[in-house]
C-alpha atoms as a PDB file:
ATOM      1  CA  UNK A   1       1.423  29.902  48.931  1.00  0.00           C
ATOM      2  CA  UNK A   2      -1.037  27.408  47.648  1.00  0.00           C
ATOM      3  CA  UNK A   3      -0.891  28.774  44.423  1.00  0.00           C
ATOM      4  CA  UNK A   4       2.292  28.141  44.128  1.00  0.00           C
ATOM      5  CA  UNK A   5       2.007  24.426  45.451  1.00  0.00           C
ATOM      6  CA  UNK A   6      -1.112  24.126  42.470  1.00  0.00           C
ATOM      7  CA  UNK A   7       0.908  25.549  39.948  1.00  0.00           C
ATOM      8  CA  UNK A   8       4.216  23.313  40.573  1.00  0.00           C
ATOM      9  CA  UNK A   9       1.451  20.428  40.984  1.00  0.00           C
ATOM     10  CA  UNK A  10       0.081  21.103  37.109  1.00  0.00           C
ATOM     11  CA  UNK A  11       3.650  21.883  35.463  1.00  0.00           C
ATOM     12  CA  UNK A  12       4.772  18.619  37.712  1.00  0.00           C
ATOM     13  CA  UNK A  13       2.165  16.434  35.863  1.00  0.00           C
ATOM     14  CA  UNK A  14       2.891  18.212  32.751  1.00  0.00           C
ATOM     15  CA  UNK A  15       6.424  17.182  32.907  1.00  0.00           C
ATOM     16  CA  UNK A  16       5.541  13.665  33.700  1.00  0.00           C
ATOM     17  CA  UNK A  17       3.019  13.562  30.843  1.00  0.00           C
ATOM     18  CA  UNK A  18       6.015  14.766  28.511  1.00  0.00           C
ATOM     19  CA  UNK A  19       8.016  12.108  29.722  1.00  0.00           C
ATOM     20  CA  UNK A  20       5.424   9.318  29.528  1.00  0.00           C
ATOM     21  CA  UNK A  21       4.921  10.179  25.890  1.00  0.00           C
ATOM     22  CA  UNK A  22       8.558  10.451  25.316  1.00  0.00           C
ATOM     23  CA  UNK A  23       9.060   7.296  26.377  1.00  0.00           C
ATOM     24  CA  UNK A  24       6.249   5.411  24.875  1.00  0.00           C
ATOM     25  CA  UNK A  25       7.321   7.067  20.825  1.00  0.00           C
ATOM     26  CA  UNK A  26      10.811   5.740  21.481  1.00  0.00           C
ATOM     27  CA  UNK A  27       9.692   2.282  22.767  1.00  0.00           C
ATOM     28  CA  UNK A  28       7.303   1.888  20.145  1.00  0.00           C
ATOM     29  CA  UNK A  29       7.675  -1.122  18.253  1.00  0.00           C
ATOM     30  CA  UNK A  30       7.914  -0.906  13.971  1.00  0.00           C
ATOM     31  CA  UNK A  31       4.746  -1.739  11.981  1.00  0.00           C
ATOM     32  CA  UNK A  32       6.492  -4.627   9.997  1.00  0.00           C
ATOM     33  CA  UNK A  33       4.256  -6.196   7.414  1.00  0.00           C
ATOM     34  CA  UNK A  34       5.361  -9.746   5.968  1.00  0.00           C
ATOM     35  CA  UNK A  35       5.205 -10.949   2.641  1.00  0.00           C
ATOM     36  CA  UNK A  36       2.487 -14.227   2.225  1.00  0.00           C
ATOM     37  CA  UNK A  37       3.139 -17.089   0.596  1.00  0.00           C
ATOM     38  CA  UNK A  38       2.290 -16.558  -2.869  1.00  0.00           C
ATOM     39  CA  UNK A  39       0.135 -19.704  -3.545  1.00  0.00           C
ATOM     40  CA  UNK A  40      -3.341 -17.593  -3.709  1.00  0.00           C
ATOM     41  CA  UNK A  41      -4.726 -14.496  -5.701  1.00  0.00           C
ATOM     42  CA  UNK A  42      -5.495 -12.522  -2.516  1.00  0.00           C
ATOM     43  CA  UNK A  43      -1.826 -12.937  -1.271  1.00  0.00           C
ATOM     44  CA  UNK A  44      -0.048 -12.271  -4.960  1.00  0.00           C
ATOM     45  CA  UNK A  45      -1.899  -9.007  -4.636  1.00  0.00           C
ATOM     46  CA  UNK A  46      -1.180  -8.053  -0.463  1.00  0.00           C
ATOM     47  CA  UNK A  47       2.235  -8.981  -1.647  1.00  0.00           C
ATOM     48  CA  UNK A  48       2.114  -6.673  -4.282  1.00  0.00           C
ATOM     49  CA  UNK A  49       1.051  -3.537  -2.557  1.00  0.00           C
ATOM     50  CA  UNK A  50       3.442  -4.369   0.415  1.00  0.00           C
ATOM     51  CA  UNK A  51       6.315  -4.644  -1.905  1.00  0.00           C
ATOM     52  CA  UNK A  52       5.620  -1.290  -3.824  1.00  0.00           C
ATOM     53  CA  UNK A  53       4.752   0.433   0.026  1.00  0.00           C
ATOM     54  CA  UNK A  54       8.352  -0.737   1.111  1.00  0.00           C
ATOM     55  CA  UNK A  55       9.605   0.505  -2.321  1.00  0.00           C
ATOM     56  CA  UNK A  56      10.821  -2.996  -3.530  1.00  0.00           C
ATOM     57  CA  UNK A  57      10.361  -2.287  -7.321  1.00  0.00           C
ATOM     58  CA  UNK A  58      12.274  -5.522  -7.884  1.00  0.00           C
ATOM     59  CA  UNK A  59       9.477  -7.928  -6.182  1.00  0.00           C
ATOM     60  CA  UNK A  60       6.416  -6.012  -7.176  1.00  0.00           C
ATOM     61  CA  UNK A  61       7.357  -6.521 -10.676  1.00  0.00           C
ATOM     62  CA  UNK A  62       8.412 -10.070 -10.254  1.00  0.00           C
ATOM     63  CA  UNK A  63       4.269 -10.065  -9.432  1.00  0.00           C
ATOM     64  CA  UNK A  64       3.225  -8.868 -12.663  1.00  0.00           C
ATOM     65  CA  UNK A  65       2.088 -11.632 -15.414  1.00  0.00           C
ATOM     66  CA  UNK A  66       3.738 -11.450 -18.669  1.00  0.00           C
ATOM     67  CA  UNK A  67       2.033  -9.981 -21.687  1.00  0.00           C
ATOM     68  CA  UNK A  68       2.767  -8.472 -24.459  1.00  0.00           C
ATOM     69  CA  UNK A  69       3.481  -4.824 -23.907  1.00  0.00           C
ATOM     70  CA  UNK A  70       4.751  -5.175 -20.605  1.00  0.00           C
ATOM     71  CA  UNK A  71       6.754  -2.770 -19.422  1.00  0.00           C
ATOM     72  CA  UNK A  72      10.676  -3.569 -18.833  1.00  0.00           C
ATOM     73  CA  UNK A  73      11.881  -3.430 -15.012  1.00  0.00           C
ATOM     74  CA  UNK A  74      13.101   0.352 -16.240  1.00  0.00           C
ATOM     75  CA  UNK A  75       9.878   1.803 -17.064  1.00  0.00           C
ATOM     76  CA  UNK A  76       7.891   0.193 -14.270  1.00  0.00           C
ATOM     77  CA  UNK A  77      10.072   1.863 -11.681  1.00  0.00           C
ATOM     78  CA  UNK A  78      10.704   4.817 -13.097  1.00  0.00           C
ATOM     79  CA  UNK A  79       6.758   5.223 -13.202  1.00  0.00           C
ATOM     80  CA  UNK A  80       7.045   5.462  -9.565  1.00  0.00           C
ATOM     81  CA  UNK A  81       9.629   7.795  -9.163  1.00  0.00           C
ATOM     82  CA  UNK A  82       8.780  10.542 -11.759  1.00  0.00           C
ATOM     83  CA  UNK A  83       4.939  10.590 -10.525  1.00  0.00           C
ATOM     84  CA  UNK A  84       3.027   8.703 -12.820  1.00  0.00           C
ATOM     85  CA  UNK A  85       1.693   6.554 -10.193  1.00  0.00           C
ATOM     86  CA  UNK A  86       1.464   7.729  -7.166  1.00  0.00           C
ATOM     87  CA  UNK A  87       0.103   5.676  -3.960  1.00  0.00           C
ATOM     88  CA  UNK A  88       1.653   7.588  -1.099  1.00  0.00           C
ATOM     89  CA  UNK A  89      -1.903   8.458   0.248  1.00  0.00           C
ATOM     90  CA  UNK A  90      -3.968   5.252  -0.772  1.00  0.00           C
ATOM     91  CA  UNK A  91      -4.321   2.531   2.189  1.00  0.00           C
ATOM     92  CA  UNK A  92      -5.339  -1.078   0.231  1.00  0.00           C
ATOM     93  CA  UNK A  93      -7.732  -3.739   1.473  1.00  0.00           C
ATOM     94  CA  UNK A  94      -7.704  -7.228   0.103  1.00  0.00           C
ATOM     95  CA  UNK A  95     -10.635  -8.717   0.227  1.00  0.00           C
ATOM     96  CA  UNK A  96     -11.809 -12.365  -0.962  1.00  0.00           C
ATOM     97  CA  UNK A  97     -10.808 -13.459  -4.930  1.00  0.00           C
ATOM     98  CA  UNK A  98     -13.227 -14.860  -7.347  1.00  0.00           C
ATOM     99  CA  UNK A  99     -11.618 -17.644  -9.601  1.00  0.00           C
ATOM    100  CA  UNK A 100     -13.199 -19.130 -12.524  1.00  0.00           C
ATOM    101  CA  UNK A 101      -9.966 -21.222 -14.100  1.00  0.00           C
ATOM    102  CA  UNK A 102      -7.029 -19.744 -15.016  1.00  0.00           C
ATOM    103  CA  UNK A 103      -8.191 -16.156 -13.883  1.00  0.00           C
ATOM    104  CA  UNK A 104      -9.264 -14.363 -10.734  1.00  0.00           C
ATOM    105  CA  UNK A 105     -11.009 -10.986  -9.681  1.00  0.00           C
ATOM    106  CA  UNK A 106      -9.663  -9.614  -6.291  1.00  0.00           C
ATOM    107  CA  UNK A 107     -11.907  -7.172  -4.508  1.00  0.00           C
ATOM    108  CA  UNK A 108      -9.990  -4.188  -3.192  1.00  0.00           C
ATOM    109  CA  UNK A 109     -11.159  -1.443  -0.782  1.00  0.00           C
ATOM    110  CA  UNK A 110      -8.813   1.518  -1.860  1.00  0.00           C
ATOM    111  CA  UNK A 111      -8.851   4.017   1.295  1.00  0.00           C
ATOM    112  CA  UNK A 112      -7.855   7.230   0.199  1.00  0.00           C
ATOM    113  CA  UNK A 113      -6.426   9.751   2.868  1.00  0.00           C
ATOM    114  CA  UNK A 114      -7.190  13.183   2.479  1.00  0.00           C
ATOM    115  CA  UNK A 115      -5.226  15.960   1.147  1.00  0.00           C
ATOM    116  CA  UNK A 116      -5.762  18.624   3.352  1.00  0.00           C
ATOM    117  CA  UNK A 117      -6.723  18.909   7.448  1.00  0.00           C
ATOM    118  CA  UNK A 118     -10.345  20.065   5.836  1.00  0.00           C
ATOM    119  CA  UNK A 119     -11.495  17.497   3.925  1.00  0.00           C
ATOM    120  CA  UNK A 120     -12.324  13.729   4.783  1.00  0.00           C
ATOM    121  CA  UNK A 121     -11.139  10.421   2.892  1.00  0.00           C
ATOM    122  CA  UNK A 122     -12.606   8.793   0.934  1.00  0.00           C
ATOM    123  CA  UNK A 123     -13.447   4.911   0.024  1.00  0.00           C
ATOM    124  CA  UNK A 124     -13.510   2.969  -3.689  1.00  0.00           C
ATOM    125  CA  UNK A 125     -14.066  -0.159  -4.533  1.00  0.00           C
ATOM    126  CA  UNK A 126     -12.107  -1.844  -7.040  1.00  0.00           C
ATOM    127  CA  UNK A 127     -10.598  -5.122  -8.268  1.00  0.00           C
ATOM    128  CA  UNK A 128      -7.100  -6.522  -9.546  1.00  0.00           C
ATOM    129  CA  UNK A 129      -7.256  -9.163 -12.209  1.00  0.00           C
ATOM    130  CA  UNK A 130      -4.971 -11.677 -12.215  1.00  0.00           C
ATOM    131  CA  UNK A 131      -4.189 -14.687 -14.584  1.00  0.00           C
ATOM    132  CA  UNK A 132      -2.422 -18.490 -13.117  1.00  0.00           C
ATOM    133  CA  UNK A 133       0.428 -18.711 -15.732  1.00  0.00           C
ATOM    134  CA  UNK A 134       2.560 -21.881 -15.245  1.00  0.00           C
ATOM    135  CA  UNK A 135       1.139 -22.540 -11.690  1.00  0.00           C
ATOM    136  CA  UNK A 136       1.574 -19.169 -10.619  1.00  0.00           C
ATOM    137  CA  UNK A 137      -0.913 -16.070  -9.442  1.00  0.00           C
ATOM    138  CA  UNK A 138       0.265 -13.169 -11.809  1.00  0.00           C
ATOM    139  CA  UNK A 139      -1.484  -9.692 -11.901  1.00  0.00           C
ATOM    140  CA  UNK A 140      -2.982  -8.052 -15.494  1.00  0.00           C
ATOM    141  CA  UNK A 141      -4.566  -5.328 -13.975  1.00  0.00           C
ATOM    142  CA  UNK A 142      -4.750  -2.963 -10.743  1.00  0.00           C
ATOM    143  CA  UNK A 143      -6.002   0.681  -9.532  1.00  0.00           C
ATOM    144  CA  UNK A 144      -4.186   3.205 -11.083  1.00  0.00           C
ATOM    145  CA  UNK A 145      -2.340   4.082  -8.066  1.00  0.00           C
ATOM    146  CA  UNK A 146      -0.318   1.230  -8.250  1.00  0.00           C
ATOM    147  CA  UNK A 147      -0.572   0.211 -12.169  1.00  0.00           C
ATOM    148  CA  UNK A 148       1.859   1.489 -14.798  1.00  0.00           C
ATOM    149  CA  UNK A 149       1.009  -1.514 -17.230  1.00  0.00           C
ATOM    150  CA  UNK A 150      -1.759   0.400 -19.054  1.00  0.00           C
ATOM    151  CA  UNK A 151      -0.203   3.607 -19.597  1.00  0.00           C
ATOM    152  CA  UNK A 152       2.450   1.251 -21.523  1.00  0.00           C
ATOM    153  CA  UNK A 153      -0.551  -1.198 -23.411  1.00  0.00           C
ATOM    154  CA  UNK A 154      -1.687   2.221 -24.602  1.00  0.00           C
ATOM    155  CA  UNK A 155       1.777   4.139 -25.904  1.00  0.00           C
ATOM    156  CA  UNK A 156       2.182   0.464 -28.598  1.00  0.00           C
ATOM    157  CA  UNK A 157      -1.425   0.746 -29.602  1.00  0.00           C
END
């Protein structure tokens, strides 16, 4: 008899942790990121990788400065969808920008996640490169997980 009373006491709790967790993934509140004002290298580039996370092709290349060779609206999205760049498993952190006139160097923590439940991420540090043109912060270069502009500066070579 107090078996049974233990066993309706665990299955009880059980049930009530169920429910708790239920409750608490369908109260949950959205992660939703906002876009910075753009008056700063270090927000051109958050704004950047937050546009291309929430798949908004249109504003992530609105980011990009123009050069020659740049790659129409097309090919830059298209470069996303058929694989070429791929940052589904790369978290980004923006750290502080170095400006010397007209340019800027943005340090970047790229946080790689890993592939497989047996092997860890990883870190790398890198930088985006950005230029002011007509009072604006406009990116030149990034990581390769969010950068088709080089594949394109190579295929007019």
């Amino acid at each position: 008899m107090k078996q049974d009373r233990f066993l309706i006491g665990i299955l009880a709790g059980i049930g009530v942790l169920i429910l708790l967790a239920l409750v608490l993934f369908f109260t949950r509140k959205e992660d939703k990121r906002e876009y910075m004002t753009a008056d700063s290298p270090e927000a051109v580039v958050y704004n950047y990788v937050l546009a291309i996370t929430n798949d908004d092709y249109k504003k992530a290349y609105s980011y990009l400065a123009e050069k020659e060779h740049k790659p129409s609206y097309e090919q830059f999205r298209q470069s996303f969808f058929n694989g070429s760049i791929y940052s589904d498993n790369v978290g980004v952190d923006v750290g502080t920008a170095e400006i010397n006139g007209d340019d800027a160097l943005v340090d970047l923590d790229m946080v790689y996640s890993p592939s497989d439940p047996f092997s860890g991420g990883y870190t790398n540090t890198d930088r985006a490169q950005l230029v002011n043109q007509n009072g604006e912060w406009k990116l030149t270069y990034m990581p390769y997980n969010f950068w088709a502009y080089d594949w394109y500066q190579e295929q007019f070579k």
